[in-house]
Protein backbone atom coordinates (compact mmCIF):
# COMPACT_ATOMS: atom_id res chain seq x y z
CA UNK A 1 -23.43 138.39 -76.75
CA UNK A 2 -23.57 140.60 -73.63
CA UNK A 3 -21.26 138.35 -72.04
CA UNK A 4 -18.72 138.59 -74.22
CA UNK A 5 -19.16 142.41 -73.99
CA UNK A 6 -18.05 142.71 -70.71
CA UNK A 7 -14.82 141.74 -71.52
CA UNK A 8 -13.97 144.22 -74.50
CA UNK A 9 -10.28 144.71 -73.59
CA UNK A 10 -9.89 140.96 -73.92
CA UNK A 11 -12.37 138.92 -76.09
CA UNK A 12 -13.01 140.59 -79.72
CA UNK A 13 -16.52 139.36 -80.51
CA UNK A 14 -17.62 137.90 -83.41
CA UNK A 15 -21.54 137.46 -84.83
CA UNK A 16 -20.27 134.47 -87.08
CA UNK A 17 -18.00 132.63 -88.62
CA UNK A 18 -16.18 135.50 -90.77
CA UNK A 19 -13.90 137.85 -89.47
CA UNK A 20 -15.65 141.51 -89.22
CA UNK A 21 -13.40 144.32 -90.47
CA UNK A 22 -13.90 146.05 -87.23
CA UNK A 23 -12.48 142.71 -85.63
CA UNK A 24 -9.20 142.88 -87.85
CA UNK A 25 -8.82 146.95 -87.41
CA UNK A 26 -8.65 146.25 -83.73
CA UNK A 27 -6.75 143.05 -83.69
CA UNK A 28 -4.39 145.09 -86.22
CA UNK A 29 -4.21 148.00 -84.29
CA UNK A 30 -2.76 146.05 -80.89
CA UNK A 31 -0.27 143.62 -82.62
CA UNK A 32 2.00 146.99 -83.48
CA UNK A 33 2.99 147.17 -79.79
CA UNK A 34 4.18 144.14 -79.22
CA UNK A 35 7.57 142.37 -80.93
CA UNK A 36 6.18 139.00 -81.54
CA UNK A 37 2.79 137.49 -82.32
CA UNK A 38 1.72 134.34 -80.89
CA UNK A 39 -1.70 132.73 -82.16
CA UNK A 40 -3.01 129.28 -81.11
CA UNK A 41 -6.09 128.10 -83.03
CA UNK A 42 -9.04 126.76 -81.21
CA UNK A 43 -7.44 127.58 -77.91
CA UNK A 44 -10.40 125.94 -76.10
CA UNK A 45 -10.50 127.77 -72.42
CA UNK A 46 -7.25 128.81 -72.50
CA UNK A 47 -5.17 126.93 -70.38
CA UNK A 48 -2.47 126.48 -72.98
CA UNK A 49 -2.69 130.47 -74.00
CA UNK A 50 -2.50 131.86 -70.61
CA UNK A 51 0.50 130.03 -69.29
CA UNK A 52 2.19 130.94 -72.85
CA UNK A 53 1.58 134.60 -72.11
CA UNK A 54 2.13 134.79 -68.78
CA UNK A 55 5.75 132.78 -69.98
CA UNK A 56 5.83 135.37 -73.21
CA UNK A 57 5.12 139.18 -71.69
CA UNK A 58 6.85 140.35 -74.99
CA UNK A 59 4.57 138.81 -77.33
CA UNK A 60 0.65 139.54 -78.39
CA UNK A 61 -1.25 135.78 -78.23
CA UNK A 62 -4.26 135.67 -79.66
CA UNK A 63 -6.53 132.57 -79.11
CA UNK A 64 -9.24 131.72 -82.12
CA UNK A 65 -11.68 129.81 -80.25
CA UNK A 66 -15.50 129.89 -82.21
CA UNK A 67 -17.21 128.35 -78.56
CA UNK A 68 -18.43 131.00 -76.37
CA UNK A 69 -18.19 129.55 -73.28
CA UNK A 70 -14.47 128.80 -73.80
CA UNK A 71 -13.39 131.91 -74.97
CA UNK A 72 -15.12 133.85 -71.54
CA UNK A 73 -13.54 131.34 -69.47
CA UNK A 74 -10.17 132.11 -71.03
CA UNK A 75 -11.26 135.57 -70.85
CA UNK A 76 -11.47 134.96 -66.80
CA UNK A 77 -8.29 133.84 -66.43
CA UNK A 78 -6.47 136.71 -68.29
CA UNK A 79 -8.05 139.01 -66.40
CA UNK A 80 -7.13 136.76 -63.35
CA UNK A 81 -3.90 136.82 -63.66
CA UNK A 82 -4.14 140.85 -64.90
CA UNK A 83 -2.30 139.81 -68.23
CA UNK A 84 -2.72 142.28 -70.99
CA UNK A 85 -1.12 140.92 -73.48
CA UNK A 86 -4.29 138.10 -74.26
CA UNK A 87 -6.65 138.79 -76.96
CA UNK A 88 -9.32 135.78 -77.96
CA UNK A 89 -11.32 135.78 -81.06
CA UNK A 90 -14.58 134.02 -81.46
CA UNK A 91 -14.11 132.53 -85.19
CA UNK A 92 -13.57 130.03 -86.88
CA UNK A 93 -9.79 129.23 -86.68
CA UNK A 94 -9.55 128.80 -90.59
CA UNK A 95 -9.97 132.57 -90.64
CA UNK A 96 -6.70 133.25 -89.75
CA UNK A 97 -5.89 134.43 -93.65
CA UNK A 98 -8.67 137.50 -92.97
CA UNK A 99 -6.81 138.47 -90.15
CA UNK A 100 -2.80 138.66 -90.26
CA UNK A 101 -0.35 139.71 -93.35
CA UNK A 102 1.80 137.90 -94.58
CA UNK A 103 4.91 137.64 -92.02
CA UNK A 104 3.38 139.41 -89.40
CA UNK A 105 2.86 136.00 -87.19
CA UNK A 106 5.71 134.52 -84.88
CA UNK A 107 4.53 131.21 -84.21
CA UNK A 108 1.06 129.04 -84.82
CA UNK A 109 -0.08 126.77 -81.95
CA UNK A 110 -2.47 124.09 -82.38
CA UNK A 111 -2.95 121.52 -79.74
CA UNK A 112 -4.78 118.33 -79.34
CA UNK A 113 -7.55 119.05 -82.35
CA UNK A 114 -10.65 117.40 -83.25
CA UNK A 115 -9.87 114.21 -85.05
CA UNK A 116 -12.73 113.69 -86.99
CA UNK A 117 -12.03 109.52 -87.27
CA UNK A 118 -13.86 108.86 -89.45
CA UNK A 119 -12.95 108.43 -93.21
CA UNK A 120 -16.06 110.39 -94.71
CA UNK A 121 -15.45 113.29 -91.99
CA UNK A 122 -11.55 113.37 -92.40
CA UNK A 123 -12.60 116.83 -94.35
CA UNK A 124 -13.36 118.50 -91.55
CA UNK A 125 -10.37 118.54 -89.85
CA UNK A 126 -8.24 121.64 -89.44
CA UNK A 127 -5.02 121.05 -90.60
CA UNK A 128 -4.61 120.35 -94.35
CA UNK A 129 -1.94 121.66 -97.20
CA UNK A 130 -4.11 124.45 -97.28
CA UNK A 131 -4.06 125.79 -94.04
CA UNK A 132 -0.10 124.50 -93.72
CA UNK A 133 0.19 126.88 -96.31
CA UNK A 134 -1.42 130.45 -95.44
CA UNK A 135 0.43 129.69 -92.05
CA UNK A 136 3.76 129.63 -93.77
CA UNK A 137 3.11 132.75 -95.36
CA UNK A 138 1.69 134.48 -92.31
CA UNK A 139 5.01 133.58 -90.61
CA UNK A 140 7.74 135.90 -89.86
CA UNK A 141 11.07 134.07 -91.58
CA UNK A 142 12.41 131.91 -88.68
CA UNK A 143 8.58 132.12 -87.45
CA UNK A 144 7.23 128.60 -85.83
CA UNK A 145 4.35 125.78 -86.33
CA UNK A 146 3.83 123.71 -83.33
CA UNK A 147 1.24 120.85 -83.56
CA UNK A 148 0.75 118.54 -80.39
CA UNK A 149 -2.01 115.78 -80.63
CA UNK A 150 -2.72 111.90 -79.29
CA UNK A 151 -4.50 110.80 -82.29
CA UNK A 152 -1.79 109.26 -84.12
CA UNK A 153 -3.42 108.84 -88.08
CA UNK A 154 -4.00 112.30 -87.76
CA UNK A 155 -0.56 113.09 -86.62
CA UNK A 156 1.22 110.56 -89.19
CA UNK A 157 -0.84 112.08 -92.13
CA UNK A 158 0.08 115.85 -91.16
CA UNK A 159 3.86 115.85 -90.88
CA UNK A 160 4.16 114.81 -95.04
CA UNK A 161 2.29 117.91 -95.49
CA UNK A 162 5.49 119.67 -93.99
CA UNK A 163 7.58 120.79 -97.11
CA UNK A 164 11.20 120.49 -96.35
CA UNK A 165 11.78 123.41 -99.25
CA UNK A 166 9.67 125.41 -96.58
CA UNK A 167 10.11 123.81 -93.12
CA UNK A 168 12.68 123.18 -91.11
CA UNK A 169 11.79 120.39 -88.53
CA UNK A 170 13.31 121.16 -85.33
CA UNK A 171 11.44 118.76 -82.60
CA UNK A 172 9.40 115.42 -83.59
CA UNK A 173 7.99 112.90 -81.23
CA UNK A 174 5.27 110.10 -80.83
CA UNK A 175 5.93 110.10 -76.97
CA UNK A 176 6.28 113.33 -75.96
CA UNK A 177 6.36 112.58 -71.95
CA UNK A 178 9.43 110.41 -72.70
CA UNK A 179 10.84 113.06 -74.46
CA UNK A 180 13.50 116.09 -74.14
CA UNK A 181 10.56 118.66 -74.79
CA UNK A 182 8.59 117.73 -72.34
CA UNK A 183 10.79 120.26 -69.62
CA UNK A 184 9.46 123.42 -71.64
CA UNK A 185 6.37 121.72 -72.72
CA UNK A 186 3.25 123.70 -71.99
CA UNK A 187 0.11 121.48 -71.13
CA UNK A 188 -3.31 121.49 -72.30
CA UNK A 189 -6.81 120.50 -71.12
CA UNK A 190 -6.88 117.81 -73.21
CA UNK A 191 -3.14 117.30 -72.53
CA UNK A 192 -4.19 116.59 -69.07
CA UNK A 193 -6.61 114.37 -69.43
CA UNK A 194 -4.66 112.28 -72.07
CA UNK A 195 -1.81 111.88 -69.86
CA UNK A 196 -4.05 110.62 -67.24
CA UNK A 197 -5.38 107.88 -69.22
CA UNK A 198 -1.79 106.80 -70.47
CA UNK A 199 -2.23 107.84 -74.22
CA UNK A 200 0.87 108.47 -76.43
CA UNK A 201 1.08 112.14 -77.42
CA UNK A 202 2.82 113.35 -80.65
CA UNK A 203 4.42 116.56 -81.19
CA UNK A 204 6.21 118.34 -84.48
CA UNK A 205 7.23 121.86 -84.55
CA UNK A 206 8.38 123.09 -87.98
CA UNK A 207 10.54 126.36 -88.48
CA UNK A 208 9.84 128.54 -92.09
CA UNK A 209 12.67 128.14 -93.63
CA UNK A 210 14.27 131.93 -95.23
């Protein structure tokens, strides 16, 4: 933990899985002074979350990433490029319910999860109704989901889960470097390393619907 503790004005530690009060208080007590609220979940080592602050000075984006060394690297690279307006959490991502109200969140990122192929581990994965669900709630109205991945199953059985009653879908592809969004897209690690090897990549982003 002393690593982490170097880095107090960026990386809110965490001694498990659970979101600590203190942990909320302070995440709480920052989001006030910004105008929008950004959170990616399991932002890995940050590549994704820095370039979306550095492109977002008006908004707070907070990175859930549970891996240590990730979250110090992205830690590194905030304080690289002297952003302040990066805050990482070491939890798990499913906390997120713990630590926002409802409509206090601008837009969720998640990008390029774990899979979990196969059929007995499928209930491990992140994204579910469930989760779908607290992050519609913790939206602002107008507030955004945004869900890239390469691992098509995963990314054919997740859009359903959309409700149209609640979601507006405003961007869909299976090929997203052939696409229109690619321009504005930000890349990943994984992103990266995907594209190299020639993989597809699929991306949905769903607005909450008033």
């Amino acid at each position: 933990m002393q690593l982490v503790t170097t880095k107090p004005g960026i990386i809110v530690a965490e001694n498990d899985r659970e979101i600590a009060e203190t942990s909320r208080q302070e995440i709480q007590s920052i989001i006030g002074s910004f105008p929008e609220c950004y959170v990616e979940l399991g932002s890995g080592s940050g590549m994704h979350l820095i370039r979306l602050a550095d492109r977002s000075p008006q908004a707070l984006c907070i990175g859930l990433e549970i891996r240590f060394k990730r979250a110090f690297k992205t830690g590194e690279k905030a304080e690289g490029k002297s952003l302040e307006n990066v805050r990482v959490l070491r939890t798990d991502a499913r906390q997120i319910r713990h630590l926002f109200t409802p409509g206090q969140v601008s837009a969720f990122f998640i990008n390029y999860p774990d899979p979990w192929d196969k059929r007995r581990w499928r209930k491990n994965r992140l994204i579910n109704a469930e989760l779908i669900q607290t992050m519609w709630e913790l939206l602002k109205p107008g507030g955004f989901f945004r869900y890239q991945t390469d691992h098509q199953e995963y990314f054919a059985s997740t859009c359903p889960l959309l409700n149209p009653a609640q979601w507006d879908i405003q961007r869909h592809t299976t090929d997203l470097l052939q696409s229109p969004y690619m321009e504005s897209n930000i890349p990943t690690e994984f992103e990266m390393l995907f594209k190299s090897q020639g993989k597809p990549l699929c991306l949905v982003e769903a607005v909450k619907r008033n």
